[in-house]
C-alpha atoms as a PDB file:
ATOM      1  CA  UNK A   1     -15.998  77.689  71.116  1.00  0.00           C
ATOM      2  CA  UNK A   2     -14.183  74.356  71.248  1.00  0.00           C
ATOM      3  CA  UNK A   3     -11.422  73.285  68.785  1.00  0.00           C
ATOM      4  CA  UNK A   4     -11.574  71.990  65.603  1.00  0.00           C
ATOM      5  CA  UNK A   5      -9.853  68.713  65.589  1.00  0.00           C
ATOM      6  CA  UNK A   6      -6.324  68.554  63.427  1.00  0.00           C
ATOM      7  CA  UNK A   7      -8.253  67.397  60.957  1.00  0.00           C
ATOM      8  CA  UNK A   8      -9.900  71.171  60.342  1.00  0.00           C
ATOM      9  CA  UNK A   9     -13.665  69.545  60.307  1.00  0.00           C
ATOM     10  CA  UNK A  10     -15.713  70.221  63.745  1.00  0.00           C
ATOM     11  CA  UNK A  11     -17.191  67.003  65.110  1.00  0.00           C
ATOM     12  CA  UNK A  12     -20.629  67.554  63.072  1.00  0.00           C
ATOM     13  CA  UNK A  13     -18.969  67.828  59.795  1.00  0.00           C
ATOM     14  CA  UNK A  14     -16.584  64.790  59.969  1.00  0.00           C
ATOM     15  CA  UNK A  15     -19.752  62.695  60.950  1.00  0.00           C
ATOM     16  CA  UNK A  16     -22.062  64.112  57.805  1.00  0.00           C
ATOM     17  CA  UNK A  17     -18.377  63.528  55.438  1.00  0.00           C
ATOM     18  CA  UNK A  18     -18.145  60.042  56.694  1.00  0.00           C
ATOM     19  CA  UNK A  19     -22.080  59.560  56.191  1.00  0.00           C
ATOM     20  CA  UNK A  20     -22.040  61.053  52.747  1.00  0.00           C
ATOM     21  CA  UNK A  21     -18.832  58.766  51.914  1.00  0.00           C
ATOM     22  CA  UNK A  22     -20.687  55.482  52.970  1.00  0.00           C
ATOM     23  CA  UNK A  23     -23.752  56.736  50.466  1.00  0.00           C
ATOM     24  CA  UNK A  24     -21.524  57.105  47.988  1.00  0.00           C
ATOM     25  CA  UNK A  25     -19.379  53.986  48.228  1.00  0.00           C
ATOM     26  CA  UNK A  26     -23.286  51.825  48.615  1.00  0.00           C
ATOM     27  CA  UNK A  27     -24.323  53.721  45.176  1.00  0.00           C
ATOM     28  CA  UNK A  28     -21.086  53.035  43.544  1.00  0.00           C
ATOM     29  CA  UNK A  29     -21.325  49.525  44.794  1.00  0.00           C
ATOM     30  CA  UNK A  30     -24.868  49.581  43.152  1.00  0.00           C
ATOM     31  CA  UNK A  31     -23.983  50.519  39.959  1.00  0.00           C
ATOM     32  CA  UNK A  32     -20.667  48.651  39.510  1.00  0.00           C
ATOM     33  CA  UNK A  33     -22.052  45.720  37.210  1.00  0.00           C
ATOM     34  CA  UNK A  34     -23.460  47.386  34.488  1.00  0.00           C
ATOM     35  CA  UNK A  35     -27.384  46.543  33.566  1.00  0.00           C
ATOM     36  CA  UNK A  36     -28.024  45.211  29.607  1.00  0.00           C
ATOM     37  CA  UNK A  37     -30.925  46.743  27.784  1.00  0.00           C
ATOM     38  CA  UNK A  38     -33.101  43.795  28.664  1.00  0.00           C
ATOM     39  CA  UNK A  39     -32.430  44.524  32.105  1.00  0.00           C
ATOM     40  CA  UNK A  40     -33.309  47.981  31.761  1.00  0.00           C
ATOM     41  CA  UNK A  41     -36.291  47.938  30.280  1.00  0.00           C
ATOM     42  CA  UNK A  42     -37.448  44.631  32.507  1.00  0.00           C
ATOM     43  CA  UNK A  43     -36.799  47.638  35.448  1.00  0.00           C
ATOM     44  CA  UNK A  44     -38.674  50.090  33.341  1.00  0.00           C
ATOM     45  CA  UNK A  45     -41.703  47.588  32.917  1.00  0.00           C
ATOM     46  CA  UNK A  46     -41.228  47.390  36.786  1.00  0.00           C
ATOM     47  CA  UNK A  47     -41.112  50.593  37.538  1.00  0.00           C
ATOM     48  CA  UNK A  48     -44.458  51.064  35.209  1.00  0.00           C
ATOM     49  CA  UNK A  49     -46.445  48.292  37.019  1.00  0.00           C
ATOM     50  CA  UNK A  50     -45.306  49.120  40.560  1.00  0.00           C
ATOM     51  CA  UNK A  51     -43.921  46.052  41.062  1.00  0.00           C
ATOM     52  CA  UNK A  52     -40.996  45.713  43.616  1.00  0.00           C
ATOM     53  CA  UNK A  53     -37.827  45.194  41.919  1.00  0.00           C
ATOM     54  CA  UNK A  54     -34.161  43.856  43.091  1.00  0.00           C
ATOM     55  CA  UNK A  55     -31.788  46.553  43.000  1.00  0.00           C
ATOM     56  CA  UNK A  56     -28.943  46.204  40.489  1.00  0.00           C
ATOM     57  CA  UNK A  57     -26.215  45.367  43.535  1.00  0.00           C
ATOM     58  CA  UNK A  58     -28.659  42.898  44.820  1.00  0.00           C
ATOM     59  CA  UNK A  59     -29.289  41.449  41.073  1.00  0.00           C
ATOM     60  CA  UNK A  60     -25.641  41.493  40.673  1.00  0.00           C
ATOM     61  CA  UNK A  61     -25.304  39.746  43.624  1.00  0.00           C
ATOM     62  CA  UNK A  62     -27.683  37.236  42.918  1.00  0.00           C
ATOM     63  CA  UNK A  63     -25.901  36.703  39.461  1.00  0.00           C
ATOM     64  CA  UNK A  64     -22.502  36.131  41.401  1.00  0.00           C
ATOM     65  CA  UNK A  65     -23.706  33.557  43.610  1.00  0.00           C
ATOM     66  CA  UNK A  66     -25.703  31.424  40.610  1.00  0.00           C
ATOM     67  CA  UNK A  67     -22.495  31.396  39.088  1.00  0.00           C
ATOM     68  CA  UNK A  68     -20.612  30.659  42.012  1.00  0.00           C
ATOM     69  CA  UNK A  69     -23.355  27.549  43.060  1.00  0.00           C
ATOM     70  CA  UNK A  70     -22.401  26.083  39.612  1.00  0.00           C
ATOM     71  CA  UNK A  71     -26.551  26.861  39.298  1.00  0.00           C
ATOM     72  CA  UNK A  72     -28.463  24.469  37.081  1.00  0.00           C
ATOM     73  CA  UNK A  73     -31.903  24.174  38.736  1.00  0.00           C
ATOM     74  CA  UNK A  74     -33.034  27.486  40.427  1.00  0.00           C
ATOM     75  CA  UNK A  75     -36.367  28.239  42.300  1.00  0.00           C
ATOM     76  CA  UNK A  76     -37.585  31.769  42.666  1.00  0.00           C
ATOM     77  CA  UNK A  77     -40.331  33.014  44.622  1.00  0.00           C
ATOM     78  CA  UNK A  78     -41.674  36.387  43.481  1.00  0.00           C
ATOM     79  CA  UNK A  79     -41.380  36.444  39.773  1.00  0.00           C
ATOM     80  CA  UNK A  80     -42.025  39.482  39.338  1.00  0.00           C
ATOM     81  CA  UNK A  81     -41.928  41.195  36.110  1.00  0.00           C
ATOM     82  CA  UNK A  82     -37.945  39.386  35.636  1.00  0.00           C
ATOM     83  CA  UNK A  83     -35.634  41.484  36.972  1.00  0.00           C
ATOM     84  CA  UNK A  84     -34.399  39.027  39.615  1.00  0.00           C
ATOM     85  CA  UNK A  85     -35.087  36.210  37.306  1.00  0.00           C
ATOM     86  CA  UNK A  86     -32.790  37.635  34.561  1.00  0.00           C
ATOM     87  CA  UNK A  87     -29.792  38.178  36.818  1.00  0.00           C
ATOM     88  CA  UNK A  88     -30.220  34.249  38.113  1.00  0.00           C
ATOM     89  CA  UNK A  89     -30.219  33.137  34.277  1.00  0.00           C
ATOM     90  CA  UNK A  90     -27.459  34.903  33.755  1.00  0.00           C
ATOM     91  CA  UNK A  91     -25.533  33.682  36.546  1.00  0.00           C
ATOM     92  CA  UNK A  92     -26.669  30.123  35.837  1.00  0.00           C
ATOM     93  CA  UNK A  93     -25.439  27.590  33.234  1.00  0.00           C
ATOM     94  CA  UNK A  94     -26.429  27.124  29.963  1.00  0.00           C
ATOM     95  CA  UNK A  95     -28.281  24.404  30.417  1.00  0.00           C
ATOM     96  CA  UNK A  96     -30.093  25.615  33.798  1.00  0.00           C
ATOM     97  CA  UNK A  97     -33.346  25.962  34.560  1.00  0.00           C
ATOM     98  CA  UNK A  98     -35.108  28.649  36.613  1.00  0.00           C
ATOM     99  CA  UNK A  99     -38.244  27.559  38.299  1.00  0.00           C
ATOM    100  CA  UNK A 100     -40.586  30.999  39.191  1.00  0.00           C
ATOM    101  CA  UNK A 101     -43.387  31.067  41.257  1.00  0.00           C
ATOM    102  CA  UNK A 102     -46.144  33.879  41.441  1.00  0.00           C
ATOM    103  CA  UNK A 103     -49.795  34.380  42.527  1.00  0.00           C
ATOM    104  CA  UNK A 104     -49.949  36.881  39.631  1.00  0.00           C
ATOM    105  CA  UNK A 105     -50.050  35.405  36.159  1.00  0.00           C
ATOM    106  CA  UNK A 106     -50.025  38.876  34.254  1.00  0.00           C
ATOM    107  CA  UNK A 107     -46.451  39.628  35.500  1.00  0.00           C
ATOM    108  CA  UNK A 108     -45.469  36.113  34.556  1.00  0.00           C
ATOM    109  CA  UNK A 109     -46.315  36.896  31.147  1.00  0.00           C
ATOM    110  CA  UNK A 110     -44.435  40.514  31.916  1.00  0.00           C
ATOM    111  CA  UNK A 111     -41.076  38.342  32.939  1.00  0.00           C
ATOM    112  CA  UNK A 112     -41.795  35.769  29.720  1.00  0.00           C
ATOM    113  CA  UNK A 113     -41.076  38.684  27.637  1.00  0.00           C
ATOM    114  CA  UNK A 114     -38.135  39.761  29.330  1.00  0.00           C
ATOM    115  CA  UNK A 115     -36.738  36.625  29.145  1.00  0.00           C
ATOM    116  CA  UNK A 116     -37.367  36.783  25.514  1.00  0.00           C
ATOM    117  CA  UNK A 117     -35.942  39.950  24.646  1.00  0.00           C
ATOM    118  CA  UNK A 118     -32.352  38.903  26.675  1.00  0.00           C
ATOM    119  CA  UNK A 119     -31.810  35.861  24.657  1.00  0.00           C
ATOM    120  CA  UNK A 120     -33.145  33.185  26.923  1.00  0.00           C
ATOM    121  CA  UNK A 121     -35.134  29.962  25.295  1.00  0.00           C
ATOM    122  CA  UNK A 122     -37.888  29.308  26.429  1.00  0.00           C
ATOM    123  CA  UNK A 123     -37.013  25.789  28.059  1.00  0.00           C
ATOM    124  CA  UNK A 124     -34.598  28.193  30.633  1.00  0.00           C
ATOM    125  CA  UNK A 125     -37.776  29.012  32.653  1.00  0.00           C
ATOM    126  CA  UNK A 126     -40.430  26.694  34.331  1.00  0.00           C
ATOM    127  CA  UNK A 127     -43.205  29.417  35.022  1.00  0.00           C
ATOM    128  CA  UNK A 128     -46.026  28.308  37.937  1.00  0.00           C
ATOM    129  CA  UNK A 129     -48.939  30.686  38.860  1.00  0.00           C
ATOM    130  CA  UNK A 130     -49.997  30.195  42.488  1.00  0.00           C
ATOM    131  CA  UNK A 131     -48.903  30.749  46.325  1.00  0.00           C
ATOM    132  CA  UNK A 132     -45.889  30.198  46.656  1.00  0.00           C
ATOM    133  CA  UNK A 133     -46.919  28.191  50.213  1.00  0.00           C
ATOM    134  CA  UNK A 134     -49.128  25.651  47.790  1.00  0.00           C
ATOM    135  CA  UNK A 135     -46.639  25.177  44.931  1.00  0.00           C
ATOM    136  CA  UNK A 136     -43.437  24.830  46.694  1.00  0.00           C
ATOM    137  CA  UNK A 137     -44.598  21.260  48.723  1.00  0.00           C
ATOM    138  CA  UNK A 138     -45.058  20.083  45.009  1.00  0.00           C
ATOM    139  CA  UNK A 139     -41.400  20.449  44.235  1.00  0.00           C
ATOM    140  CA  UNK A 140     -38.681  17.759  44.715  1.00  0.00           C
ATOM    141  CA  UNK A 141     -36.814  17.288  47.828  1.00  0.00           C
ATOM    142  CA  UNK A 142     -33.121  18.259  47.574  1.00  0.00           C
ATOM    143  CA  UNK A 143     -33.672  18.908  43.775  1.00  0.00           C
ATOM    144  CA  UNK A 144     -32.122  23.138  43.882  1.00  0.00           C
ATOM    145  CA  UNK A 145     -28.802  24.860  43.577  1.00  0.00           C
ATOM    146  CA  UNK A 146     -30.598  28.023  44.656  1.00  0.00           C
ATOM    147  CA  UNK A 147     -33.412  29.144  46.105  1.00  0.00           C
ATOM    148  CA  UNK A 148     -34.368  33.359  45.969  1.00  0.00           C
ATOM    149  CA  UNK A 149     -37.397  34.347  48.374  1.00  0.00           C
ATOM    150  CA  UNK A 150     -38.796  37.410  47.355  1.00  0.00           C
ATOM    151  CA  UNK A 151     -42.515  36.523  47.841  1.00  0.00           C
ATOM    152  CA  UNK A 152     -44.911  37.461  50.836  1.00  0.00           C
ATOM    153  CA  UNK A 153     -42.495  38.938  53.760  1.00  0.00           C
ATOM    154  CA  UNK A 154     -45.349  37.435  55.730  1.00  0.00           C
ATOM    155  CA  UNK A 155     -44.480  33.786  54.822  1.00  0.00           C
ATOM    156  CA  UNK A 156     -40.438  34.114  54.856  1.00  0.00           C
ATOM    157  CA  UNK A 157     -40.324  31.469  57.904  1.00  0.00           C
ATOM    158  CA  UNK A 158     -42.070  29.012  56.302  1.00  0.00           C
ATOM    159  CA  UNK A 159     -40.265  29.799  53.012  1.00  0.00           C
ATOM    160  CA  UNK A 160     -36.986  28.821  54.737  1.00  0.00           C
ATOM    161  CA  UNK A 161     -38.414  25.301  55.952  1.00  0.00           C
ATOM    162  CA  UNK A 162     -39.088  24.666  52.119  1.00  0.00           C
ATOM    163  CA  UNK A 163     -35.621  25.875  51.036  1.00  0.00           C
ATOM    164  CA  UNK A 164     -34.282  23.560  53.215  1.00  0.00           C
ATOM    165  CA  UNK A 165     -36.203  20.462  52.242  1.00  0.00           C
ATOM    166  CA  UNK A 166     -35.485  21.922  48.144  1.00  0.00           C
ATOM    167  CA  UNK A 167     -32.140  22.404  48.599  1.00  0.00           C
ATOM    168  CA  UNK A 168     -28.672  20.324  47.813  1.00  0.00           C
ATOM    169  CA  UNK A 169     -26.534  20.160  50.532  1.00  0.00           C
ATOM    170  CA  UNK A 170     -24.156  22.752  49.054  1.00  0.00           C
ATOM    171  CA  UNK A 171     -27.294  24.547  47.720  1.00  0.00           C
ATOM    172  CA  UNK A 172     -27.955  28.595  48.615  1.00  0.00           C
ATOM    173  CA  UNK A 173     -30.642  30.178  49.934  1.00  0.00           C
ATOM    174  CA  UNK A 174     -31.771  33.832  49.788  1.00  0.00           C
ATOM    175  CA  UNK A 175     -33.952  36.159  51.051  1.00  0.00           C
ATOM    176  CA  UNK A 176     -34.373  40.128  49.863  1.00  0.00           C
ATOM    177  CA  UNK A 177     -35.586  42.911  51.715  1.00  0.00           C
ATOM    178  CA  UNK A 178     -33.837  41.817  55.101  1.00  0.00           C
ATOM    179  CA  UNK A 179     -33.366  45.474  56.530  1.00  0.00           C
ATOM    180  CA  UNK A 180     -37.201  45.944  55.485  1.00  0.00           C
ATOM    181  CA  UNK A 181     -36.762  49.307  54.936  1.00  0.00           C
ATOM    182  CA  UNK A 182     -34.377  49.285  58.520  1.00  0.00           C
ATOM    183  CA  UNK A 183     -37.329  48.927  60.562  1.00  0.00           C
ATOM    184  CA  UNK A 184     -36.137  45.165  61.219  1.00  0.00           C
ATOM    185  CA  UNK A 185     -33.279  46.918  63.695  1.00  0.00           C
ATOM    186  CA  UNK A 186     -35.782  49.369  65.071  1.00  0.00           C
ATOM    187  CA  UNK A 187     -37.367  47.539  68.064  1.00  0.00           C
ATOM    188  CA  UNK A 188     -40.206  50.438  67.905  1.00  0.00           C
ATOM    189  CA  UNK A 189     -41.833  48.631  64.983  1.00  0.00           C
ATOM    190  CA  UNK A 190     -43.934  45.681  65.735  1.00  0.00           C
ATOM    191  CA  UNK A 191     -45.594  44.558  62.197  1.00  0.00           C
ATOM    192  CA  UNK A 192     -46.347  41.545  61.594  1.00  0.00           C
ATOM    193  CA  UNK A 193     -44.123  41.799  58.287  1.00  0.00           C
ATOM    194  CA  UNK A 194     -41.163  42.734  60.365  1.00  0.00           C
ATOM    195  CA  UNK A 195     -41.389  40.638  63.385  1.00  0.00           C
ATOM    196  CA  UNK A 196     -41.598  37.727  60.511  1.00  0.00           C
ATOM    197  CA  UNK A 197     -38.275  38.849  59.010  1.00  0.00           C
ATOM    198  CA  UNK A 198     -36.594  39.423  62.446  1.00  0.00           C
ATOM    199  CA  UNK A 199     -37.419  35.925  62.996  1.00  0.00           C
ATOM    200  CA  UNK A 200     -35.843  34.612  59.649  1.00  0.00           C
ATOM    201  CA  UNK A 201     -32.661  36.517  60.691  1.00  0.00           C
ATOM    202  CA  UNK A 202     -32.698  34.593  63.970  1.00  0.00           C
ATOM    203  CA  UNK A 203     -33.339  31.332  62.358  1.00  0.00           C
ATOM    204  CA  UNK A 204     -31.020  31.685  59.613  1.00  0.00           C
ATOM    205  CA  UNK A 205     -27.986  32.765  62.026  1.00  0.00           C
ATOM    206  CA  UNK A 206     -28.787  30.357  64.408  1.00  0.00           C
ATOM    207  CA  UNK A 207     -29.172  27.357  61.890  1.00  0.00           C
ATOM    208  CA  UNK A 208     -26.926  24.665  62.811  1.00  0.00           C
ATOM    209  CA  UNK A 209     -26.895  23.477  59.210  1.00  0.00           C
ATOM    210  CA  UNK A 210     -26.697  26.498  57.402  1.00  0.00           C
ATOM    211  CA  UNK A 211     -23.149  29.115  56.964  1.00  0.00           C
ATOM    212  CA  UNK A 212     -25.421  32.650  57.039  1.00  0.00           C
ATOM    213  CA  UNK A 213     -24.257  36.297  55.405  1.00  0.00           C
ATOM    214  CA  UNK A 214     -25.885  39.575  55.335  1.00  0.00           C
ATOM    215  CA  UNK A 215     -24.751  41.099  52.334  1.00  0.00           C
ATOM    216  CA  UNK A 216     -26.010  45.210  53.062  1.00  0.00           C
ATOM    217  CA  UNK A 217     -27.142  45.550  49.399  1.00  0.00           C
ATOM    218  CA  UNK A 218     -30.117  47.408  49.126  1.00  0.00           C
ATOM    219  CA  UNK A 219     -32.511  46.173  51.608  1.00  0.00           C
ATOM    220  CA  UNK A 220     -30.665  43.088  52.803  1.00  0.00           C
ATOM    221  CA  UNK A 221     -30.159  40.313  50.882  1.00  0.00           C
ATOM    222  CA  UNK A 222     -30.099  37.373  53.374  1.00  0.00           C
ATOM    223  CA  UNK A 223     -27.840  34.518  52.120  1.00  0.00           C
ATOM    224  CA  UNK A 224     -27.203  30.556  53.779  1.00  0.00           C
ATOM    225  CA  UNK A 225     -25.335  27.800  52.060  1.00  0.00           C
ATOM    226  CA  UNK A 226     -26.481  24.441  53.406  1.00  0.00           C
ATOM    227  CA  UNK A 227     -23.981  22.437  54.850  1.00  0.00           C
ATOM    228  CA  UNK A 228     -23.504  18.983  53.459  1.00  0.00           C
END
């Protein structure tokens, strides 16, 4: 039988201890910005719907960079019911403005609410129903603080050529669900849905005008300021 190490944990042991330290540390990360009631029930109504919600790190994350951008115009796409949506208005200033774009009008009205019920006026929030690939074209060149993808995982590519045409030199892009589910570092998985976000990775890090991050919230939350 071969020694335990001085440690008094065989091999096996330390590696499931240091595995169920690193869960604990991501859930405490998770939680550490505390969710208002608003929030929680926008999550409930998500939750309800089966709609795909930001976790609270990534929302908290989201907040944190608004704030840091100095946010006063913000484009999201993938309203939603409002989780993400209320995190950005949080983060942004008082006077900001959160563009949200969404094929599906009924959560719209779903995130309206939300928005509603945490305070928010109703001028804070530019709703437009659509795809996101036909509305954003509309919007004006180097006119964002912030841009959030969380749309069609399909489209994420051609999301980040908009961003950069929207966006401030300064300005921040994001993009959830990076790790898609950590199939994106698993070469066995082909999807098209994958193989698009592998490629928005690549792209992003290889940007010659953009300062990338991978913040390991969640699923990935892909982040870029443009340069100026």
């Amino acid at each position: 039988m071969p020694a335990r190490p001085a440690g008094g944990r065989a091999p096996g042991e330390q590696e499931r201890a240091i595995t169920g330290n690193r869960q604990a540390s991501w859930a405490f990360a998770d939680a550490f910005v505390a969710e208002d009631e608003a929030l929680l029930r926008a999550r409930e109504r998500a939750r309800l719907t089966g709609v795909r919600a930001v976790s609270p790190g990534t929302g908290a994350a989201l907040r944190m960079l608004a704030a840091t951008a100095d946010a006063r115009v913000v484009c999201e796409i993938g309203t939603g019911v409002g989780v993400s949506g209320l995190h950005l208005l949080h983060g942004m200033r008082s006077d900001g403005v959160l563009t949200t774009v969404d094929c599906e009008p009924d959560r719209q009205q779903l995130a309206k609410e939300a928005y509603r019920e945490a305070g928010f006026a109703a001028n804070r929030a530019r709703f437009i129903p659509g795809r996101a690939l036909d509305v954003l074209p509309r919007l004006a060149d180097g006119g964002y603080d912030l841009v959030f993808c969380d749309g069609d995982r399909q489209e994420y590519t051609r999301y980040l050529a908009e961003s950069l045409r929207l966006l401030r030199p300064g300005g921040l892009v994001c993009f959830e669900g990076a790790f898609a589910q950590g199939r994106a570092m698993d070469a066995a998985f082909q999807e098209t849905e994958v193989q698009e976000i592998r490629e928005v990775l690549r792209a992003v890090r290889d940007s010659d005008v953009l300062v990338p991050v991978l913040l390991p919230t969640d699923d990935g939350l892909l982040c870029a300021v443009r340069k100026g």
